[in-house]
N, C-alpha and C. Protein backbone atom coordinates (compact mmCIF):
# COMPACT_ATOMS: atom_id res chain seq x y z
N UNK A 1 88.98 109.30 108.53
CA UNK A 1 89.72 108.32 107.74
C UNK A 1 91.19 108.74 107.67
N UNK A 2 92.08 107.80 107.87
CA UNK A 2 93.76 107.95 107.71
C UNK A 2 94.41 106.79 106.97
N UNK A 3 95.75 107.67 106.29
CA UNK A 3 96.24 106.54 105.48
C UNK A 3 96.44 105.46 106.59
N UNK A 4 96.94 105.58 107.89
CA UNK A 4 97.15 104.71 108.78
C UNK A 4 95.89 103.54 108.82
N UNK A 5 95.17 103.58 108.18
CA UNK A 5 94.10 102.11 108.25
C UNK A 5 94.79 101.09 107.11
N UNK A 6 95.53 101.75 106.12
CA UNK A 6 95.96 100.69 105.21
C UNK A 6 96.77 100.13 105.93
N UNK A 7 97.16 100.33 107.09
CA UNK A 7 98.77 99.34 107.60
C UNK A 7 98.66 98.03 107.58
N UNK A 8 97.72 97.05 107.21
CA UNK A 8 97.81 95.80 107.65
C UNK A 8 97.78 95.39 105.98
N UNK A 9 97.55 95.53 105.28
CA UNK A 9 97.70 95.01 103.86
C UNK A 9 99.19 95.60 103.74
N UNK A 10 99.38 96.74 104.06
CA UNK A 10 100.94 97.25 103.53
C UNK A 10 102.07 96.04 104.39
N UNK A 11 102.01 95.63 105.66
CA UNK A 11 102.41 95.00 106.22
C UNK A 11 102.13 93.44 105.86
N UNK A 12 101.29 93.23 105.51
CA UNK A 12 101.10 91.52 104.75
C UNK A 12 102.24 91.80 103.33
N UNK A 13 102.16 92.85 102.75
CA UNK A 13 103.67 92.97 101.49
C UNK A 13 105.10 92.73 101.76
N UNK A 14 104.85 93.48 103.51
CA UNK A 14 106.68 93.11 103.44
C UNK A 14 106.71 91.87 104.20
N UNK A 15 105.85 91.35 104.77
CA UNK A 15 106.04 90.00 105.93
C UNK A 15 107.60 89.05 105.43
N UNK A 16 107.06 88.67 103.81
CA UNK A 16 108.66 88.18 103.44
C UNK A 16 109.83 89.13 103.95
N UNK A 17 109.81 89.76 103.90
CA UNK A 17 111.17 90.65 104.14
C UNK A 17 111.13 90.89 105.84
N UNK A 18 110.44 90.93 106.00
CA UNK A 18 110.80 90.84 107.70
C UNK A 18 110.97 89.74 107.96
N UNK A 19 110.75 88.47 107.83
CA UNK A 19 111.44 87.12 108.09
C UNK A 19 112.66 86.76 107.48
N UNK A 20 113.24 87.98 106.01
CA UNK A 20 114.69 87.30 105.97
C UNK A 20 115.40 88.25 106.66
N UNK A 21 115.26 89.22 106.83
CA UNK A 21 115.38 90.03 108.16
C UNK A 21 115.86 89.55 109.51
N UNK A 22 114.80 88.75 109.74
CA UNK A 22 115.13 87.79 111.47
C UNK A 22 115.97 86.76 111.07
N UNK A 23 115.76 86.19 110.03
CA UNK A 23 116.75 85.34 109.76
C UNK A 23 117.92 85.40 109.49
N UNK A 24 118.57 87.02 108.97
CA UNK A 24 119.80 87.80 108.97
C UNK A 24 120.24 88.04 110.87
N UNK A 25 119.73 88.09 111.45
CA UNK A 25 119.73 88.12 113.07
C UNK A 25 119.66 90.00 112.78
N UNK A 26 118.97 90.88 112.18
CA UNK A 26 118.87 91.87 112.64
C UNK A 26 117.46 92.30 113.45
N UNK A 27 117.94 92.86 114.37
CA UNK A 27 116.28 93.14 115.63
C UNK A 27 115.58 94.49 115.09
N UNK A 28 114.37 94.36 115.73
CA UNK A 28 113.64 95.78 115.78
C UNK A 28 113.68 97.05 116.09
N UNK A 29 114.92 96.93 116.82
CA UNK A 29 115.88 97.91 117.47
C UNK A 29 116.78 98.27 116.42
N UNK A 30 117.55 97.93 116.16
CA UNK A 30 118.19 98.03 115.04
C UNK A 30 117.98 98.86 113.51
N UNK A 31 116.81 98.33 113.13
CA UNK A 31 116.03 98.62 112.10
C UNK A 31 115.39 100.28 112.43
N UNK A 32 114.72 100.61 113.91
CA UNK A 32 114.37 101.95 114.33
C UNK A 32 115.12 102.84 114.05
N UNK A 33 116.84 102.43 115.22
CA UNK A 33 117.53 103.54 114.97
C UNK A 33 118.13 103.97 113.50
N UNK A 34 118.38 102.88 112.74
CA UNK A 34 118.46 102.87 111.58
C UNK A 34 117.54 104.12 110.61
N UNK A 35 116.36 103.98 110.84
CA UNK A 35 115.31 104.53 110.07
C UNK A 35 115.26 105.96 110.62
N UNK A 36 116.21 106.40 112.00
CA UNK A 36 116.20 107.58 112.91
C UNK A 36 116.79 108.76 112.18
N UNK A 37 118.54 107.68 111.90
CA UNK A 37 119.40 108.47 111.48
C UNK A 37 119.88 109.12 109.99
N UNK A 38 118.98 107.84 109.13
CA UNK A 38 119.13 108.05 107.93
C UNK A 38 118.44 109.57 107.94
N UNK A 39 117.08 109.64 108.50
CA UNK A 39 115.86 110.57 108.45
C UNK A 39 116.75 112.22 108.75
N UNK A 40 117.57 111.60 109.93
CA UNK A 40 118.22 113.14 110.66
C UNK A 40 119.28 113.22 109.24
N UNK A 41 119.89 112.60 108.49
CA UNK A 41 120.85 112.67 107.94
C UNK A 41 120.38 113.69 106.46
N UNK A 42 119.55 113.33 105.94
CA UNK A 42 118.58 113.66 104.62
C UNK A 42 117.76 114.97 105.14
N UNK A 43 117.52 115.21 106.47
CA UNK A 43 116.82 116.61 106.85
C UNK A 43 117.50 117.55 106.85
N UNK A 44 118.95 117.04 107.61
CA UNK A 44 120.43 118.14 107.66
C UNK A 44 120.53 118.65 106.42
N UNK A 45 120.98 117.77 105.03
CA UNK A 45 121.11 117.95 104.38
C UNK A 45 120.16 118.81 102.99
N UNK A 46 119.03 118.10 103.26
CA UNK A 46 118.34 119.19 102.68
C UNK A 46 117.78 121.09 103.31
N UNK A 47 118.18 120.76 104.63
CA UNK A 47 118.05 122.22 105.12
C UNK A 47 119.55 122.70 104.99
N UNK A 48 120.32 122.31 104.70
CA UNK A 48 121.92 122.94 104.07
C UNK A 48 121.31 123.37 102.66
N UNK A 49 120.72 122.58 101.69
CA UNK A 49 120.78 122.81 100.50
C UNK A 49 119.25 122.67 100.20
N UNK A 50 118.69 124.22 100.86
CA UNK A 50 117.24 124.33 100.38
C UNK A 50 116.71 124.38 99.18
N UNK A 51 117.76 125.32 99.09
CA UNK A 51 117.52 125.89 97.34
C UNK A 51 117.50 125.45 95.95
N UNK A 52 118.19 124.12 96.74
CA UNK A 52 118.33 123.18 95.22
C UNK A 52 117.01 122.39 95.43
N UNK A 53 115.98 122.79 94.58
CA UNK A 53 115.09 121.63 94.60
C UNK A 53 115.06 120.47 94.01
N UNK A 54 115.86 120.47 93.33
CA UNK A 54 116.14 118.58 92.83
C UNK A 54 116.04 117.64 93.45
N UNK A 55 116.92 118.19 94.58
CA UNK A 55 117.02 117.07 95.91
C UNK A 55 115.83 117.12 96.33
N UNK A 56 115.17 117.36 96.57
CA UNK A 56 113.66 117.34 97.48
C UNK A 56 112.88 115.80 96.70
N UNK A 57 113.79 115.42 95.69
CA UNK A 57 113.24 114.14 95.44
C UNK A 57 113.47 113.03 96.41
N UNK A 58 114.78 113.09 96.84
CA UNK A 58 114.96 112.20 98.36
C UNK A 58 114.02 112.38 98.91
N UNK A 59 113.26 113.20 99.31
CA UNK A 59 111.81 113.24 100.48
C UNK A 59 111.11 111.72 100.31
N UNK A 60 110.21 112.63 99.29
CA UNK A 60 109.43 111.37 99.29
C UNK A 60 109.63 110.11 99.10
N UNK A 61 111.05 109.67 98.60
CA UNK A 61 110.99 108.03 98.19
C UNK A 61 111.96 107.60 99.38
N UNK A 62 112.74 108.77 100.24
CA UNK A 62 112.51 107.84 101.95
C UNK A 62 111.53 108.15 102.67
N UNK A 63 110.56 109.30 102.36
CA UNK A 63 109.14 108.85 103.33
C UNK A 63 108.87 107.48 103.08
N UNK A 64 109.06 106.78 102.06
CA UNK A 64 107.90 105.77 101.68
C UNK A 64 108.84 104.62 101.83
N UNK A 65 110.11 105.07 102.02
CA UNK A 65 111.14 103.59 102.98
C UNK A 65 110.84 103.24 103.95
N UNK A 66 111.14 104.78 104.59
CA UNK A 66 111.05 104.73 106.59
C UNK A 66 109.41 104.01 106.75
N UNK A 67 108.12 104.70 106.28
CA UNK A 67 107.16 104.25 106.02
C UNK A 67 107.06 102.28 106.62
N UNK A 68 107.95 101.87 105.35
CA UNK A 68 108.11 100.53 105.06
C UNK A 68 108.79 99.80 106.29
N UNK A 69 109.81 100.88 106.65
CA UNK A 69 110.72 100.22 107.76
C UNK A 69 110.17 100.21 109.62
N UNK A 70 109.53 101.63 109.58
CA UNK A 70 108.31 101.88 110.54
C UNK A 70 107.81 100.44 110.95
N UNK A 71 106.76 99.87 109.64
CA UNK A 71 106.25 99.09 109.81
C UNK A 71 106.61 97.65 109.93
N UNK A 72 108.29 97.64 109.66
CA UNK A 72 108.81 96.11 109.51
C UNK A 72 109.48 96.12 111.57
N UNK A 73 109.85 96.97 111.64
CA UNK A 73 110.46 97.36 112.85
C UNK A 73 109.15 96.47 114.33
N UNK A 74 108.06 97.18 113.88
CA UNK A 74 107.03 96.51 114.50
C UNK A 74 106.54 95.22 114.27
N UNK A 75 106.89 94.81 113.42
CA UNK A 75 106.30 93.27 113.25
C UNK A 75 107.45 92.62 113.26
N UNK A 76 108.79 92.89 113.37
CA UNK A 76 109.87 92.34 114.08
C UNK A 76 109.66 92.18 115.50
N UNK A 77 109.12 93.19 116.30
CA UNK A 77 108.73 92.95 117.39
C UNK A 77 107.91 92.26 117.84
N UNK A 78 106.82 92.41 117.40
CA UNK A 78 105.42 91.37 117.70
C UNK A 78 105.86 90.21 117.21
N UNK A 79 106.27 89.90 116.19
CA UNK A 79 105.81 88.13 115.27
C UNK A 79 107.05 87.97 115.93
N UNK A 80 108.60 88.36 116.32
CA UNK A 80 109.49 87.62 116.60
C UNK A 80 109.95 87.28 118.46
N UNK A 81 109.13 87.44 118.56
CA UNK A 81 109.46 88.38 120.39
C UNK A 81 110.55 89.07 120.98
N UNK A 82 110.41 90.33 119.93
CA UNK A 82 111.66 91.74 120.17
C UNK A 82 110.72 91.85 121.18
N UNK A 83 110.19 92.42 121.56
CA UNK A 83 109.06 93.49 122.25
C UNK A 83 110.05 93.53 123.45
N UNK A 84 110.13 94.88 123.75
CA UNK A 84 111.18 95.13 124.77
C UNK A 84 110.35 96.79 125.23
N UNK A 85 110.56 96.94 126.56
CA UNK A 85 110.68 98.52 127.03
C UNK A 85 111.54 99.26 125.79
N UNK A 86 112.65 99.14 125.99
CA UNK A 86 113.65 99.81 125.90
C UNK A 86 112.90 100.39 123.82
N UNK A 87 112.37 99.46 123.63
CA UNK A 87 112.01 99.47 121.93
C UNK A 87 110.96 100.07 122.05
N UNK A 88 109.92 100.00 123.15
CA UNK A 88 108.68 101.34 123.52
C UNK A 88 109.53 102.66 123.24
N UNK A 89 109.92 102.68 123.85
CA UNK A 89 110.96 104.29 124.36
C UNK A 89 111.77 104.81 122.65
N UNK A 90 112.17 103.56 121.96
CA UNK A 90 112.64 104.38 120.71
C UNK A 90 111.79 104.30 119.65
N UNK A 91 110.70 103.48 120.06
CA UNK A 91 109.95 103.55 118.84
C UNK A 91 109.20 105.13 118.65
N UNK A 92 108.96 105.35 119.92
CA UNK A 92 107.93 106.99 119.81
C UNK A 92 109.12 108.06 119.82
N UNK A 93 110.05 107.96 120.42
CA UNK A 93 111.08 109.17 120.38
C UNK A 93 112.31 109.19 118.84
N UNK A 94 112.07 108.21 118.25
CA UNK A 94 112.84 108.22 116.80
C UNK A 94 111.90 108.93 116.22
N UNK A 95 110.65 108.14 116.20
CA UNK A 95 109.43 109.24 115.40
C UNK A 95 109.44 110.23 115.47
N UNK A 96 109.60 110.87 116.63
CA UNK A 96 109.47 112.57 116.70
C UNK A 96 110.73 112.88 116.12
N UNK A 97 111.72 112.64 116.56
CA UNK A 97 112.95 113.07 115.76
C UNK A 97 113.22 113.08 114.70
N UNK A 98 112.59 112.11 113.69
CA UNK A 98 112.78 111.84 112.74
C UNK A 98 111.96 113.07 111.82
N UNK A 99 110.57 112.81 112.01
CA UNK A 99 109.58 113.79 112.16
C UNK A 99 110.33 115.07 111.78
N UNK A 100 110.65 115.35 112.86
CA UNK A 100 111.33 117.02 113.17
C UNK A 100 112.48 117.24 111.95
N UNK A 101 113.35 116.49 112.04
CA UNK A 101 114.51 117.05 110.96
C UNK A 101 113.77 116.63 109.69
N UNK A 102 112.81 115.65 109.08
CA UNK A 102 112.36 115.71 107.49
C UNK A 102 111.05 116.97 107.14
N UNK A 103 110.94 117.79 108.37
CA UNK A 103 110.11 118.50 108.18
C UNK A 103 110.93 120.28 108.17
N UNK A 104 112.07 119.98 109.01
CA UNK A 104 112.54 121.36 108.77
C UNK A 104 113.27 121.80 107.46
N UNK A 105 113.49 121.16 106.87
CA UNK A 105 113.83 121.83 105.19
C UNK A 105 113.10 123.04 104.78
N UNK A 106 111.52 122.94 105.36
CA UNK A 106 110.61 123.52 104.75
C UNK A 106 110.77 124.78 104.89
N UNK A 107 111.42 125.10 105.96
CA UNK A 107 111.80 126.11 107.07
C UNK A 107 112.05 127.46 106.34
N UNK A 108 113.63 126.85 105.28
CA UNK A 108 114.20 127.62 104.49
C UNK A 108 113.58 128.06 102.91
N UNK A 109 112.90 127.32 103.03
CA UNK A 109 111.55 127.99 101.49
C UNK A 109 110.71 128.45 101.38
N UNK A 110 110.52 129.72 100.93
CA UNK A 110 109.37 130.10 101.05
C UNK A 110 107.83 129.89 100.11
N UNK A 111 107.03 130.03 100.59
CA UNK A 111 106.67 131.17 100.97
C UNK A 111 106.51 130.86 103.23
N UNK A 112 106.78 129.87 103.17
CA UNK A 112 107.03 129.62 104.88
C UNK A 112 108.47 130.24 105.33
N UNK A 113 107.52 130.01 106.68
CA UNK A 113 108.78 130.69 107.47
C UNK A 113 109.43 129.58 109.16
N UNK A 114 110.26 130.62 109.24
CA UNK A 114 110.80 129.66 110.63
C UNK A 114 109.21 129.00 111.79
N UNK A 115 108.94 130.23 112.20
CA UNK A 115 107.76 130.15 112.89
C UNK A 115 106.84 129.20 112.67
N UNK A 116 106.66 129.12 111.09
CA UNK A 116 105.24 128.59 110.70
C UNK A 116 105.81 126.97 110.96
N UNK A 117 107.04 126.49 110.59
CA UNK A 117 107.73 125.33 110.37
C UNK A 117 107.34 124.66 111.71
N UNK A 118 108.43 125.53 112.57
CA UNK A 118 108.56 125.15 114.03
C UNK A 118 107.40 124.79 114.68
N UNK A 119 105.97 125.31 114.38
CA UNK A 119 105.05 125.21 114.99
C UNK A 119 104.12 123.73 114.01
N UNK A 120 104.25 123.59 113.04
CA UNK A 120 103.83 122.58 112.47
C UNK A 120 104.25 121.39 113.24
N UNK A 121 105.50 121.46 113.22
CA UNK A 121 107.06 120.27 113.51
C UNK A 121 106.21 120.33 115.00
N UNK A 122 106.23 121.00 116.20
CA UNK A 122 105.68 120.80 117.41
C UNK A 122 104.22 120.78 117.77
N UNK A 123 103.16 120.34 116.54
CA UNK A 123 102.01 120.33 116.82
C UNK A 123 102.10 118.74 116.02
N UNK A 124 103.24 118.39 115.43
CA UNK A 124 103.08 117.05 115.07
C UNK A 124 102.99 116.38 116.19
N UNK A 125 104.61 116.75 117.18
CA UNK A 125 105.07 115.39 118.09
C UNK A 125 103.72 115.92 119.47
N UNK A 126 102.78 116.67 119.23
CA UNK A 126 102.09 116.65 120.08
C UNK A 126 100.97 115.51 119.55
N UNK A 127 100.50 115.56 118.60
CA UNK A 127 99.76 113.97 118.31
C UNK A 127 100.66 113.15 118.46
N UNK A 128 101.66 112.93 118.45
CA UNK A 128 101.99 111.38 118.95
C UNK A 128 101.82 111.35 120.47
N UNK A 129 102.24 112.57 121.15
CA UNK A 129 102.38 112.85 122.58
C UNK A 129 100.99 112.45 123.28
N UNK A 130 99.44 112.82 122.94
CA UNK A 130 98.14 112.58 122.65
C UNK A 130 97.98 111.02 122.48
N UNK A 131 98.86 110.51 121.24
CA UNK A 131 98.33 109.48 121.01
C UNK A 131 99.12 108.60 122.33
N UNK A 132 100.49 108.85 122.88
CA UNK A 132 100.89 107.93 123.65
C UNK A 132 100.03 107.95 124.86
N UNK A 133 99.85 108.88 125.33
CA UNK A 133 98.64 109.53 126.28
C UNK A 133 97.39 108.16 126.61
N UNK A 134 96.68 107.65 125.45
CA UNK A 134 95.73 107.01 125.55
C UNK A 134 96.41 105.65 126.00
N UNK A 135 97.40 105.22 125.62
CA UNK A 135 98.10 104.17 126.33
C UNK A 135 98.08 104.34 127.32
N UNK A 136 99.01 105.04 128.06
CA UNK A 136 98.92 105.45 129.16
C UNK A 136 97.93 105.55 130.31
N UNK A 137 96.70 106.05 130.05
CA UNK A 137 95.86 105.80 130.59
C UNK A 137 94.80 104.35 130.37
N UNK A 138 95.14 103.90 129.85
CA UNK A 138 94.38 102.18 129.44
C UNK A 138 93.80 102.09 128.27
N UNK A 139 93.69 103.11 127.64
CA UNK A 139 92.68 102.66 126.32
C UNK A 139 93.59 102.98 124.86
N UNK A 140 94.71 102.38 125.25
CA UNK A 140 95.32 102.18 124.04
C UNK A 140 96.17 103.08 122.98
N UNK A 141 97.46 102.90 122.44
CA UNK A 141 97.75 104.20 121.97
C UNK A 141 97.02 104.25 120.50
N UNK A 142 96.70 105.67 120.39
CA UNK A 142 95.83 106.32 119.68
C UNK A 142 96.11 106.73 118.28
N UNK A 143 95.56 106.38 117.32
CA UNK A 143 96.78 106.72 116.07
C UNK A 143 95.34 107.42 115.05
N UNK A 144 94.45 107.85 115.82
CA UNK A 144 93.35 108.81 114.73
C UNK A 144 93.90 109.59 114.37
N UNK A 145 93.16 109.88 112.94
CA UNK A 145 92.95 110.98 111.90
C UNK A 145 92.53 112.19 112.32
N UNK A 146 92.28 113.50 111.60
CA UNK A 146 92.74 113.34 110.14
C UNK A 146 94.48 113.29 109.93
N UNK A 147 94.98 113.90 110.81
CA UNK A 147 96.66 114.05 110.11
C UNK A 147 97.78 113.23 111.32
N UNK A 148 97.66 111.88 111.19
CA UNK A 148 98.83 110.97 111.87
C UNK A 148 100.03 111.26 111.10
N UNK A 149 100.38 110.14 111.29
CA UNK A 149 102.12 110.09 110.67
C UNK A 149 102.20 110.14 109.24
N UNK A 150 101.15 109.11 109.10
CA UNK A 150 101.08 108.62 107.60
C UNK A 150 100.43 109.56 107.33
N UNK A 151 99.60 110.12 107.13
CA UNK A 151 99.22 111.56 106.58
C UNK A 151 100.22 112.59 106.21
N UNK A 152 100.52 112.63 107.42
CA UNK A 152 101.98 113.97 107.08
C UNK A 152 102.98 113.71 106.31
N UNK A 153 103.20 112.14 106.58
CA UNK A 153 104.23 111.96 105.43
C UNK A 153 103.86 112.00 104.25
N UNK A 154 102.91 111.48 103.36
CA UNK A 154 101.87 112.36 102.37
C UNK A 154 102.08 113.34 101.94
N UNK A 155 101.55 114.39 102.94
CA UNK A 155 101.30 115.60 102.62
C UNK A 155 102.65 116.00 102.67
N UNK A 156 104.20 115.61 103.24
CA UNK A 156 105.22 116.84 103.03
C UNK A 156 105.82 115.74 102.38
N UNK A 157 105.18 114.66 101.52
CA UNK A 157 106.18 114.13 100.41
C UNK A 157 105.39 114.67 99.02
N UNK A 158 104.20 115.23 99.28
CA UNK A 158 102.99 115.99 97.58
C UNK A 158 104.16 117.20 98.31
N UNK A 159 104.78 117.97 99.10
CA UNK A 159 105.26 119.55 98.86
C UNK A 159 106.03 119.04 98.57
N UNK A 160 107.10 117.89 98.55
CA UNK A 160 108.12 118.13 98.17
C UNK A 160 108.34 117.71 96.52
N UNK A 161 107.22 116.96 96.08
CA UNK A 161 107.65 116.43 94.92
C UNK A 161 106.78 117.77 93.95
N UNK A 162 106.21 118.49 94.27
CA UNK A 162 105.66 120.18 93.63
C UNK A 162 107.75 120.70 93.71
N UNK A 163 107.75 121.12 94.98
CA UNK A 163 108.90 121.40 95.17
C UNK A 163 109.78 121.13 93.87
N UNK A 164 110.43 119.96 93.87
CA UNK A 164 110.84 119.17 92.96
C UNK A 164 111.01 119.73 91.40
N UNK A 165 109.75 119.24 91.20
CA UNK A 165 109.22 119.79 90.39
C UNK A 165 109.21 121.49 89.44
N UNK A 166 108.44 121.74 90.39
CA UNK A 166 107.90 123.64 89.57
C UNK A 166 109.64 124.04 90.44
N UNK A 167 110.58 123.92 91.38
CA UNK A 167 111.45 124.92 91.62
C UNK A 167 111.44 126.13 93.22
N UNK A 168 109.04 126.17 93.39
CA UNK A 168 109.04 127.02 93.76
C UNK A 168 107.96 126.72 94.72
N UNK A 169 107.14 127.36 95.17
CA UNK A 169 105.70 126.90 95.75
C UNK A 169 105.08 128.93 95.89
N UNK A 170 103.62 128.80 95.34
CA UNK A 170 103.02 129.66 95.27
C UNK A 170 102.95 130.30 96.42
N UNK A 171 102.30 131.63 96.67
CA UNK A 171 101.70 132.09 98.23
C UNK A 171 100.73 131.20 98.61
N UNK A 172 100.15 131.00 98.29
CA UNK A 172 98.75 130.12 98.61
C UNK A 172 99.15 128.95 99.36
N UNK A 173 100.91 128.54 99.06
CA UNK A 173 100.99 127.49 100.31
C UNK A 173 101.07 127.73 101.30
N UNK A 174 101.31 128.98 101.77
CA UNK A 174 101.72 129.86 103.17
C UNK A 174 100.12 129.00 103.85
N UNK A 175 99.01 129.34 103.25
CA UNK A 175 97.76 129.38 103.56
C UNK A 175 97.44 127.58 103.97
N UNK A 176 97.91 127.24 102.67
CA UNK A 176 98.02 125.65 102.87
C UNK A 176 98.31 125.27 104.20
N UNK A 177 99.51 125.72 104.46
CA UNK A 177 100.48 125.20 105.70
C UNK A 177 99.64 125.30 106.55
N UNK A 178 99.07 126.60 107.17
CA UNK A 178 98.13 126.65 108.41
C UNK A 178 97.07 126.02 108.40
N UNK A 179 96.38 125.93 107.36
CA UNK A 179 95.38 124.48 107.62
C UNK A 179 95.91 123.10 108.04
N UNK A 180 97.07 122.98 107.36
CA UNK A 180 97.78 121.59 108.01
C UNK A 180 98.19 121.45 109.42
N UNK A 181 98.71 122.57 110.12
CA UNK A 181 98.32 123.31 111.53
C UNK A 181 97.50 122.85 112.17
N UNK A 182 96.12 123.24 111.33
CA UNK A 182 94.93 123.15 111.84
C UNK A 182 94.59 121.79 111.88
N UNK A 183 94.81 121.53 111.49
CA UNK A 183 94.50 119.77 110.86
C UNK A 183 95.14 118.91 111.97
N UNK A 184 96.35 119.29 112.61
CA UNK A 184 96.91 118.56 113.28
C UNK A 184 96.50 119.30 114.82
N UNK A 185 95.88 120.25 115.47
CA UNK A 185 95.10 120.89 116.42
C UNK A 185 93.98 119.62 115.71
N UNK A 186 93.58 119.61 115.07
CA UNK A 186 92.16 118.70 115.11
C UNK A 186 92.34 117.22 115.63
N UNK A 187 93.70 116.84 115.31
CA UNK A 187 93.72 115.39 115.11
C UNK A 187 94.31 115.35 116.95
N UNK A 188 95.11 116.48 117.51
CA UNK A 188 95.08 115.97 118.97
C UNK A 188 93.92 116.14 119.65
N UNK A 189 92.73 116.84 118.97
CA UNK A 189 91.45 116.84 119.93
C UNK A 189 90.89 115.54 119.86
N UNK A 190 90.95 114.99 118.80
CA UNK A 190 90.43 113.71 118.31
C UNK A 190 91.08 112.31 119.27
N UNK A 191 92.49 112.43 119.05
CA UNK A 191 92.80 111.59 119.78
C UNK A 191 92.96 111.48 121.92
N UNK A 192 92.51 112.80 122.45
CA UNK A 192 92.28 112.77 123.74
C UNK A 192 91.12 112.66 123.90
N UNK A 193 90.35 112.74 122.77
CA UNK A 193 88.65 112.88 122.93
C UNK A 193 88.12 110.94 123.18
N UNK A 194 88.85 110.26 122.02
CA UNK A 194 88.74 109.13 122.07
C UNK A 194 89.78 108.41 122.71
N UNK A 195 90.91 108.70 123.03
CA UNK A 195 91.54 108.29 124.28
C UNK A 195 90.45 108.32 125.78
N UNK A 196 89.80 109.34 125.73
CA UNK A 196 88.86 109.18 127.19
C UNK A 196 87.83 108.49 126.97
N UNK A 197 87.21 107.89 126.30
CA UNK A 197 86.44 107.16 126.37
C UNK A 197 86.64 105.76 126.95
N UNK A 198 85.52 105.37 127.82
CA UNK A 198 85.77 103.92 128.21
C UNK A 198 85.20 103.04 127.43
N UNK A 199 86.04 102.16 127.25
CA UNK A 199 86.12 100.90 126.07
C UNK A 199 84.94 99.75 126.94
């Protein structure tokens, strides 16, 4: 199970707003890189200023924009006929990027470290890498559980609002982290496992 099964009720919420959207003449393209740079902009910044945990409140309430915008970006495409190559190519490579800089903050707090970060951050864009994979080969891109996008954004918008919060994070998150590791080693077995299957 993944938060990613709610997408179609979350997406029936904004439908209004993606039609005054098209009706503003802004595209799906637009809206991506948009959702790219804000992401790189808020990651810079909170890995400048680890230490202040206050800020770590930005996390989560633009996880749950980009989230929103993720999903308007795509139904700009489909319901309006954006659908373009060129919007394949930024829709999966903003993700990872985006991905990567809202996750390296973590980097600079401990009880994590560079290593542990870096390897989280590159076992993410390997499930998407997995999930594009199943496209690729015909059976569709792949967006299984347990830890997609929407999961992770979850889970490093609960560290950041602890963060936030207490100031600090116990040892025991060190421990946390590598299960989330693990979690995401699970979710690319999952998705090449059911990527090979014939439909």
């Amino acid at each position: 199970m993944s938060i990613y099964a709610l997408k179609p009720k979350f997406q029936n919420l904004l439908r209004p707003i993606v039609k005054r959207l098209y009706q503003k003449g802004i595209t799906a393209n637009q809206v991506t890189l948009f959702a790219c740079a804000v992401s790189i902009l808020i990651g810079l910044l909170l890995a400048l200023f680890a230490g202040v945990s206050t800020l770590f409140w930005l996390l989560p309430i633009w996880l749950f924009v980009r989230m929103a915008l993720n999903a308007m970006d795509g139904m700009l495409a489909r319901e309006f006929g954006q659908q373009s190559a060129l919007g394949g190519y930024l829709n999966e490579i903003t993700d990872i990027a985006a991905d990567a800089a809202l996750y390296l903050p973590f980097a600079f707090i401990a009880p994590f470290g560079g290593v542990q970060i870096a390897l989280f951050i590159w076992l993410a864009a390997m499930t998407e890498f997995c999930g594009v994979l199943g496209q690729v080969h015909g059976n569709g891109r792949r967006y299984d559980g347990p830890f997609g996008k929407s999961d992770r954004a979850f889970f490093i918008g609960a560290l950041a609002v602890w963060y936030a919060i207490a100031g600090s994070f116990h040892s025991l998150f060190y421990i946390l982290m590598w299960l989330a590791c693990a979690a995401l080693v699970y979710t690319c077995y999952k998705r090449v496992i059911n990527g090979l299957k014939v439909v």
